[in-house]
Protein backbone atom coordinates (compact mmCIF):
# COMPACT_ATOMS: atom_id res chain seq x y z
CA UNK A 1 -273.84 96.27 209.10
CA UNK A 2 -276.77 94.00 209.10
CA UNK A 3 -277.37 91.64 211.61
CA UNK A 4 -279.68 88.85 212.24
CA UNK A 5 -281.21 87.72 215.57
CA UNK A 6 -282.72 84.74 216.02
CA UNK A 7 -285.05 84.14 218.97
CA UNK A 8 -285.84 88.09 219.60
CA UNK A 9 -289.10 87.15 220.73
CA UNK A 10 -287.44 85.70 223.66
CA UNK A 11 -286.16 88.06 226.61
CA UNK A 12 -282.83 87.46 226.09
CA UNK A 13 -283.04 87.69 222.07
CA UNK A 14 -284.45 91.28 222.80
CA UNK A 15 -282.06 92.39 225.15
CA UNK A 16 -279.42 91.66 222.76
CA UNK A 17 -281.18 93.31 219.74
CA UNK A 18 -281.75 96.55 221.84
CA UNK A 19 -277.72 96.20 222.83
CA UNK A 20 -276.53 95.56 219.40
CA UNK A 21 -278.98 98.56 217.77
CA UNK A 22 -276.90 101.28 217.89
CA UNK A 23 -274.50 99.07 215.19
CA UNK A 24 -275.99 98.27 212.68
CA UNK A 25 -279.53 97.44 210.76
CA UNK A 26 -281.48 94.70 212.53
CA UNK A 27 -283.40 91.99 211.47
CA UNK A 28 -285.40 90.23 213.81
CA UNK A 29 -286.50 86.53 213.68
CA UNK A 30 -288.63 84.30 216.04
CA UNK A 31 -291.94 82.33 216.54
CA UNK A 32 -294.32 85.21 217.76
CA UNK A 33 -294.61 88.34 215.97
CA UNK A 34 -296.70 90.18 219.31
CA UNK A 35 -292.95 89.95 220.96
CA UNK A 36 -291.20 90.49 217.94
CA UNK A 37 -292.90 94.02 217.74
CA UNK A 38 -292.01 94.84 221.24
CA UNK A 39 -288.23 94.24 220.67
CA UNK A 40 -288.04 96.14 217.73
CA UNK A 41 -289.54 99.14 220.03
CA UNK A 42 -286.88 98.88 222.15
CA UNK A 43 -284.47 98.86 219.23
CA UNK A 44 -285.63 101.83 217.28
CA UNK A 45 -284.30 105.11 217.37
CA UNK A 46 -284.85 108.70 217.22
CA UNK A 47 -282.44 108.75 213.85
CA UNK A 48 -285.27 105.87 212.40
CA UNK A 49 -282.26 103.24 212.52
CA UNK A 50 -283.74 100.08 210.25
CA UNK A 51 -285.48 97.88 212.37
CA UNK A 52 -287.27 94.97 211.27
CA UNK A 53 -289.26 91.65 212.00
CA UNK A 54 -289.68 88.42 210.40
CA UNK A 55 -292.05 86.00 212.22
CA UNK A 56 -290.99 82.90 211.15
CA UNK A 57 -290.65 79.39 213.42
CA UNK A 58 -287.28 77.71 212.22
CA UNK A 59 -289.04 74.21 212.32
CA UNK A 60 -289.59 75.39 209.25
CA UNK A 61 -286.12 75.05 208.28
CA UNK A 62 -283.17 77.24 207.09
CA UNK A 63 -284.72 78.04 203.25
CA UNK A 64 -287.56 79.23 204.80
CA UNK A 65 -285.95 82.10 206.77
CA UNK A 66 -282.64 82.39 204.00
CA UNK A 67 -285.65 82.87 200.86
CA UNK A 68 -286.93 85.79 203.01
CA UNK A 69 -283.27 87.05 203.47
CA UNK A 70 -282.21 86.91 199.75
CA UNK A 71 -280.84 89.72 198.31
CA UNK A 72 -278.82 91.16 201.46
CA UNK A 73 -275.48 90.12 203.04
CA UNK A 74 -275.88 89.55 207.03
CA UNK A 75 -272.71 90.19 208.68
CA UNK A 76 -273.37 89.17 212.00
CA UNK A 77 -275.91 86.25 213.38
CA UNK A 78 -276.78 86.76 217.25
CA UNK A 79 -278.12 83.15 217.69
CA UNK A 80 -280.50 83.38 220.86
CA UNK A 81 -282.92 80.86 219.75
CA UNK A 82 -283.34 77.53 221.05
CA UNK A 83 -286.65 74.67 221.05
CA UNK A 84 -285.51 73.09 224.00
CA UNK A 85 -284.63 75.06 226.78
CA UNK A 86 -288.09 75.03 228.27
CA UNK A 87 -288.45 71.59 228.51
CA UNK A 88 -286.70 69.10 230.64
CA UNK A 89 -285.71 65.59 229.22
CA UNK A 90 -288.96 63.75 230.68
CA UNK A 91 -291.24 66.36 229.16
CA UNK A 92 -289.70 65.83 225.67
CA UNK A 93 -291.86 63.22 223.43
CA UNK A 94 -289.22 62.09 220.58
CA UNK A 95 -291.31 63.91 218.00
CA UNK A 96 -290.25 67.16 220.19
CA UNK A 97 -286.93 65.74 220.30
CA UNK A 98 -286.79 65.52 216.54
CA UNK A 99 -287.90 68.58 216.33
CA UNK A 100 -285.26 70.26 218.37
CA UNK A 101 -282.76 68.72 216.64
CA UNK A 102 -284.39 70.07 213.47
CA UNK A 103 -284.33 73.56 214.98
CA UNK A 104 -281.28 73.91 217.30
CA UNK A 105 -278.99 72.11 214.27
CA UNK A 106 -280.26 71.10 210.96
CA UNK A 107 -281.76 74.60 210.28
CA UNK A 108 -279.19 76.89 211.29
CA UNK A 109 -276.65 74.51 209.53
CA UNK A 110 -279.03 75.14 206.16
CA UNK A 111 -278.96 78.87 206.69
CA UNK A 112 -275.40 79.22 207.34
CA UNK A 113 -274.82 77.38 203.93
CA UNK A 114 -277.47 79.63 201.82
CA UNK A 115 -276.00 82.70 203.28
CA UNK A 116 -272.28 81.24 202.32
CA UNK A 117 -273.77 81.07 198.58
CA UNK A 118 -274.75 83.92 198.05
CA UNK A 119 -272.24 86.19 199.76
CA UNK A 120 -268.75 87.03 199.77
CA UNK A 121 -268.51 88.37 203.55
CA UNK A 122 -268.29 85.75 206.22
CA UNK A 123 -270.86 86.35 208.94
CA UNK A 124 -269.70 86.58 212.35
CA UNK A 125 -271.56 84.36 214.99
CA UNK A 126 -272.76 84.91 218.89
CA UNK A 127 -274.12 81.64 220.05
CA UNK A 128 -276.03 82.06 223.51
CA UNK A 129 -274.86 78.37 224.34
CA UNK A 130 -275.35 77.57 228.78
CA UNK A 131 -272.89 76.64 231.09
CA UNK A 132 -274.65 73.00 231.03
CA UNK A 133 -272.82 72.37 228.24
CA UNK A 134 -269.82 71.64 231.14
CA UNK A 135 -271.96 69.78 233.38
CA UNK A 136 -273.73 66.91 234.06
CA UNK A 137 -277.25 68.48 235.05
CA UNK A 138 -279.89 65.86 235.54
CA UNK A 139 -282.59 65.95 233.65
CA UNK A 140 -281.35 68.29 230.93
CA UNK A 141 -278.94 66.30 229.05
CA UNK A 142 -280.95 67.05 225.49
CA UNK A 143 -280.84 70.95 226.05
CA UNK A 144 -276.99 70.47 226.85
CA UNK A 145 -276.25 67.95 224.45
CA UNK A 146 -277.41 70.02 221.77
CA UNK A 147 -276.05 73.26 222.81
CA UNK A 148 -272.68 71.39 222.80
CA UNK A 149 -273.02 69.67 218.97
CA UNK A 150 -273.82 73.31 217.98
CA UNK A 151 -270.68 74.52 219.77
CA UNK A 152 -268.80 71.77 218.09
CA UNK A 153 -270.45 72.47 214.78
CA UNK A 154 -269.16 76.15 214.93
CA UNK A 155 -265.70 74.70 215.67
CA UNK A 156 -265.76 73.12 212.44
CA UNK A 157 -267.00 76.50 210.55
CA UNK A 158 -264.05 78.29 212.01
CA UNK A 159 -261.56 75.61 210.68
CA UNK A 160 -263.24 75.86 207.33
CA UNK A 161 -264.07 79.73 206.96
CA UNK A 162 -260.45 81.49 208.75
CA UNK A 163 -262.50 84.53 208.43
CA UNK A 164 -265.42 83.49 210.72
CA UNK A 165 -266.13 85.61 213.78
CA UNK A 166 -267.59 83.56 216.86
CA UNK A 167 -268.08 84.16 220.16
CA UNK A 168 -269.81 81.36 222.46
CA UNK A 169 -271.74 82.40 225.78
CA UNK A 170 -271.61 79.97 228.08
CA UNK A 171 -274.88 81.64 230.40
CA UNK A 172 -274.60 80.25 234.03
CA UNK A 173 -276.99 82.32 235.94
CA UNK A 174 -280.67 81.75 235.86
CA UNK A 175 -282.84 84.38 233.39
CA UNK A 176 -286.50 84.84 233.34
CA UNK A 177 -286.90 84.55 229.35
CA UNK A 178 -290.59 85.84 229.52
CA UNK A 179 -289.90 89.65 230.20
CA UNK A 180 -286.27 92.02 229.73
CA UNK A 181 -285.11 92.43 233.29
CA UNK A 182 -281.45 93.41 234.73
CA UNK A 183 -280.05 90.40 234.23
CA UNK A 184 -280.82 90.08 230.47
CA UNK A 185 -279.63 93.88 229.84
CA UNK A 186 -276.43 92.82 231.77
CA UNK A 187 -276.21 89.74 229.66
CA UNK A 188 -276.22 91.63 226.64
CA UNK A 189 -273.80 94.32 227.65
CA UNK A 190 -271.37 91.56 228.54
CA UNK A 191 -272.09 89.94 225.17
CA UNK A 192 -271.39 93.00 223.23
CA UNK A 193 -268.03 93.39 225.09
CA UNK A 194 -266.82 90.95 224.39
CA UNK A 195 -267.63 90.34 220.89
CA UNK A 196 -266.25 93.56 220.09
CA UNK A 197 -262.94 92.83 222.12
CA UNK A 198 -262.53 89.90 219.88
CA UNK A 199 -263.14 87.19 222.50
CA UNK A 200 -264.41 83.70 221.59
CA UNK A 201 -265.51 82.52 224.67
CA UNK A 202 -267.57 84.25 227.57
CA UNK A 203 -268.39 82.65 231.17
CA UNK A 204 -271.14 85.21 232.41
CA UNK A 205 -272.92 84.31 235.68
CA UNK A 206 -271.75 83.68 239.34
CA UNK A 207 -273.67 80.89 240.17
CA UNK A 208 -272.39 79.35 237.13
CA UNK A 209 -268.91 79.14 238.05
CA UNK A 210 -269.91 78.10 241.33
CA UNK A 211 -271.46 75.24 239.69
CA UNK A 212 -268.38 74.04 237.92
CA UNK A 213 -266.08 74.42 240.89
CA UNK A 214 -268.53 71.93 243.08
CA UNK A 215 -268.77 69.76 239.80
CA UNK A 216 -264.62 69.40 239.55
CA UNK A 217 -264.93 68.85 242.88
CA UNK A 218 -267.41 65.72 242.89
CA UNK A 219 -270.49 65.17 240.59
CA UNK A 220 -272.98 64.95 243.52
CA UNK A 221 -272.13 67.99 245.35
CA UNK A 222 -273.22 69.71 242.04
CA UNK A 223 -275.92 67.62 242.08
CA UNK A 224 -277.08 68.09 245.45
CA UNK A 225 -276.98 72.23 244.78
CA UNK A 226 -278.98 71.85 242.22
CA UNK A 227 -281.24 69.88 244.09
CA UNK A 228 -281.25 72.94 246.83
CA UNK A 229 -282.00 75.42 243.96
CA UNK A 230 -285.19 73.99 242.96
CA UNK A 231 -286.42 73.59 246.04
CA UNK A 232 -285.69 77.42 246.86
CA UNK A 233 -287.03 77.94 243.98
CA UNK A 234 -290.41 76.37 244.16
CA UNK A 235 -291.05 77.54 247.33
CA UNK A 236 -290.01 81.37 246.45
């Protein structure tokens, strides 16, 4: 099985990888190939088990990264990447904006259709989407807004390829995406699970659900905790 990860220079993306080794080749996509190399060490084996790296920034666009793929049938995409999760909404020019939309969307969308060409085997998907996607959070309503079209977007696949694969991730704890720590590796375990178990959705993350219980409940008291967060957060 090959399978393609986008965003394995981020913590998550790598934690992922190194989970999903052990099933397949890898091929490993993102921005900065430093952090791309130290995935792939955690991926690689004693039995030399493929492992491979493709710098490549997806602003670029879908061809880019599908040209470099041609000639071999991915049958899973672990979609971990994402241009605007480390920005909130008043730190985001529109030309960043744009760009997002470019990356998050209109490129993925262009590599799902090249790889549709040119082979017979649907790929499965794992979208690492954020419990946001259910909430109102202030000041991130671009970050959730596209998670959510992309969510919506794979929707639509499933109606129109019955063999399609997908499992969403709705993330609701918070992850340092610098470095692998316990919480990624646990992420990834969980994500593995449950793609293998067939699932489509998975809620991973206490404080998450916390989150959406105080937002059913009234809009400010999940406002207010969030307030509380970042302030504990700052000062820790």
């Amino acid at each position: 099985m090959n399978i393609l990860v986008l965003g394995a220079s981020s913590a998550v993306g790598a934690a992922l990888a190194q989970e999903f080794a052990d099933d397949g080749n890898l091929i490993l996509t993102g921005r900065d190939r430093a952090r791309l190399e130290t995935a792939a060490s955690g991926c690689r084996k004693p039995d030399d088990r493929t492992v491979e790296i493709m710098p490549i920034d997806l602003v670029e666009g879908g061809h880019a990264l599908g040209d470099r793929l041609e000639g071999r049938n991915i049958d899973l995409i672990i979609d971990a990447a994402s241009a605007s999760s480390a920005r909130r909404d008043d730190e985001q020019s529109t030309a960043f904006l744009a760009s997002s939309i470019d990356v998050d969307i209109m490129a993925k969308h262009a590599l799902w259709e090249l790889l549709r060409q040119r082979q017979e085997v649907v790929p499965g998907v794992i979208f690492i989407s954020s419990v946001l996607v259910r909430l109102r959070s202030p000041g991130r309503t671009v970050y959730s807004s596209l998670k959510q079209l992309y969510e919506a977007y794979l929707k639509r696949l499933a109606v129109e390829n019955p063999g399609l694969r997908s499992l969403v991730v709705h993330v609701g704890t918070v992850l340092d995406n610098r470095v692998v720590t316990d919480k990624t590796k646990g992420l990834a375990v969980a994500v593995r699970e449950a793609y293998l178990a067939g699932n489509e959705y998975l809620s991973y993350g206490g404080s998450g659900r916390i989150m959406l219980v105080l937002n059913t409940i009234h809009p400010s008291l999940f406002s207010l905790a969030i307030r509380i967060q970042r302030a504990l957060r700052v000062r820790g």
